[in-house]
C-alpha atoms as a PDB file:
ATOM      1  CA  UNK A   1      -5.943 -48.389   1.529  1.00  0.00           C
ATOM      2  CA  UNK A   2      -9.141 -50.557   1.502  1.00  0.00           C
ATOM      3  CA  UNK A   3     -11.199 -50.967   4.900  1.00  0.00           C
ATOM      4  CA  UNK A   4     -11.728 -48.192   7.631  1.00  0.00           C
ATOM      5  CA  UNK A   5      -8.714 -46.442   9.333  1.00  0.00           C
ATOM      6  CA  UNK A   6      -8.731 -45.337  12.473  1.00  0.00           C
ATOM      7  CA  UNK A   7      -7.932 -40.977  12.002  1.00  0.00           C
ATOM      8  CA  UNK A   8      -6.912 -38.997  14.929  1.00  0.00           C
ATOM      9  CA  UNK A   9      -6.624 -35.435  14.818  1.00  0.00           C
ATOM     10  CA  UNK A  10      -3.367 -33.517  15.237  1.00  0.00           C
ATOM     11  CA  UNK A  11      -1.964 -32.737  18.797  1.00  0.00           C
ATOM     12  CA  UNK A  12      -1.569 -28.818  17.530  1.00  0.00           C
ATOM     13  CA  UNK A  13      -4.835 -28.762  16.136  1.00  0.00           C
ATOM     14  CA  UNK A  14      -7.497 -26.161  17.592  1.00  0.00           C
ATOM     15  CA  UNK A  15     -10.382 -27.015  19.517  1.00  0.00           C
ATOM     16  CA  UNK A  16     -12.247 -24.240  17.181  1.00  0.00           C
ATOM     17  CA  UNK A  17     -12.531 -26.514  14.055  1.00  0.00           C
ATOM     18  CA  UNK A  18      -9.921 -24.172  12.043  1.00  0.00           C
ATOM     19  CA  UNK A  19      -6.653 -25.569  10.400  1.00  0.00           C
ATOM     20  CA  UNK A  20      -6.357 -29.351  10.884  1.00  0.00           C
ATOM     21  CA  UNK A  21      -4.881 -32.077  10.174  1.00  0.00           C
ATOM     22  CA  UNK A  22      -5.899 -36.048  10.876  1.00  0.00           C
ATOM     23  CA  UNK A  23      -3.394 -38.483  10.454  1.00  0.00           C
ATOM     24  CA  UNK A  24      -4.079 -42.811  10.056  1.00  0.00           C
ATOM     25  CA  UNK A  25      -1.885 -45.579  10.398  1.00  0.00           C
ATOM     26  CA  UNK A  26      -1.881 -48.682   8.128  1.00  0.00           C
ATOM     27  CA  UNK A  27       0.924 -51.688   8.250  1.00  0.00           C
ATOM     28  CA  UNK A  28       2.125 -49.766   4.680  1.00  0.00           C
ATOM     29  CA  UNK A  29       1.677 -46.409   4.840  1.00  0.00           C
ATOM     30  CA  UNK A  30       0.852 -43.315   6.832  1.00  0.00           C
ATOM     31  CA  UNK A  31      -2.424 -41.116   5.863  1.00  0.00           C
ATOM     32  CA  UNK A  32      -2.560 -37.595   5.999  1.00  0.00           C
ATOM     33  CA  UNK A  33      -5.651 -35.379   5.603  1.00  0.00           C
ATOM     34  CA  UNK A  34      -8.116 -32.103   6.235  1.00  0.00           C
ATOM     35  CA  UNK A  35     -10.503 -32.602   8.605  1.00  0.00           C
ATOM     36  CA  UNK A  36     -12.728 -30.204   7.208  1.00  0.00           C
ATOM     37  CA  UNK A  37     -12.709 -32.599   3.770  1.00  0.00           C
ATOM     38  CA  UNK A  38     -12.308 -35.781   5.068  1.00  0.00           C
ATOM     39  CA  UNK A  39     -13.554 -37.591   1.641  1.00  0.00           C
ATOM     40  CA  UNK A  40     -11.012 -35.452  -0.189  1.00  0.00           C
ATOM     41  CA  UNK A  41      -7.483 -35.882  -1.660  1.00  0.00           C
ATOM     42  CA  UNK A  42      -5.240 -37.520   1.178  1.00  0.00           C
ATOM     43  CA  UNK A  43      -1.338 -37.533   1.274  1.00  0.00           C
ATOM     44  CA  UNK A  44       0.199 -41.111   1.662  1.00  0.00           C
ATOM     45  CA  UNK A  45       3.766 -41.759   2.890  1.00  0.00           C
ATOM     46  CA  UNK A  46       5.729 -44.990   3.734  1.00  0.00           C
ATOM     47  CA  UNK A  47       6.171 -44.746   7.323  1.00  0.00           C
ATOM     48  CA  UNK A  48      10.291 -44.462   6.573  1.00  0.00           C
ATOM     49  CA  UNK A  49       9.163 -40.818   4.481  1.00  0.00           C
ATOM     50  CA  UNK A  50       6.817 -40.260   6.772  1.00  0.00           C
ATOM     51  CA  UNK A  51       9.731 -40.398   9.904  1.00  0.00           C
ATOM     52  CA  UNK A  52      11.919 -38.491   7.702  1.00  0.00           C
ATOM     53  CA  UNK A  53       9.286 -35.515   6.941  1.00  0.00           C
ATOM     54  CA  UNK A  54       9.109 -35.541  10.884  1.00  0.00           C
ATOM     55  CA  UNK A  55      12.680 -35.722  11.246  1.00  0.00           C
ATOM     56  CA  UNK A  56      12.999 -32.523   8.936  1.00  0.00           C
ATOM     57  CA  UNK A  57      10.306 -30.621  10.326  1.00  0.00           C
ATOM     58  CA  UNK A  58      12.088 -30.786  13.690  1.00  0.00           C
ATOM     59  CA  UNK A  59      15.303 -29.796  12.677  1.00  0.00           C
ATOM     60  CA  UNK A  60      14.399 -27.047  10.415  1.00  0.00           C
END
C-alpha cells in the first residue's frame, strides 16, 4: 500500500459530512475507510472479497 491512492467517496454518502465511507483502488487490493479519519485504521480486501462482500450486500 505504498504511494498515494486515489479515494473517492461513497455514492450513498451525504453531502452533510456525516457517515462516510471512501473507497481506493490498487492492482492488489481494495481500500476502505472513514472520511472523517482518513489517517486511521483502513479495511483492505482482494478485489475477489471485495466483489463478494458486494455480491452479499446485494442479495441480503
Amino acid at each position: 500500500m505504498s504511494g498515494r491512492v486515489a479515494w473517492r467517496k461513497s455514492s450513498r454518502s451525504g453531502g452533510t459530512g456525516g457517515d462516510c465511507v471512501e473507497l481506493a483502488h490498487t492492482r492488489s487490493a481494495v481500500l476502505v475507510r472513514d472520511s472523517k479519519n482518513p489517517d486511521g485504521p483502513k479495511l483492505v480486501f482482494t478485489p475477489a472479497h471485495f466483489a463478494g462482500f458486494l455480491n452479499a450486500l446485494r442479495n441480503g
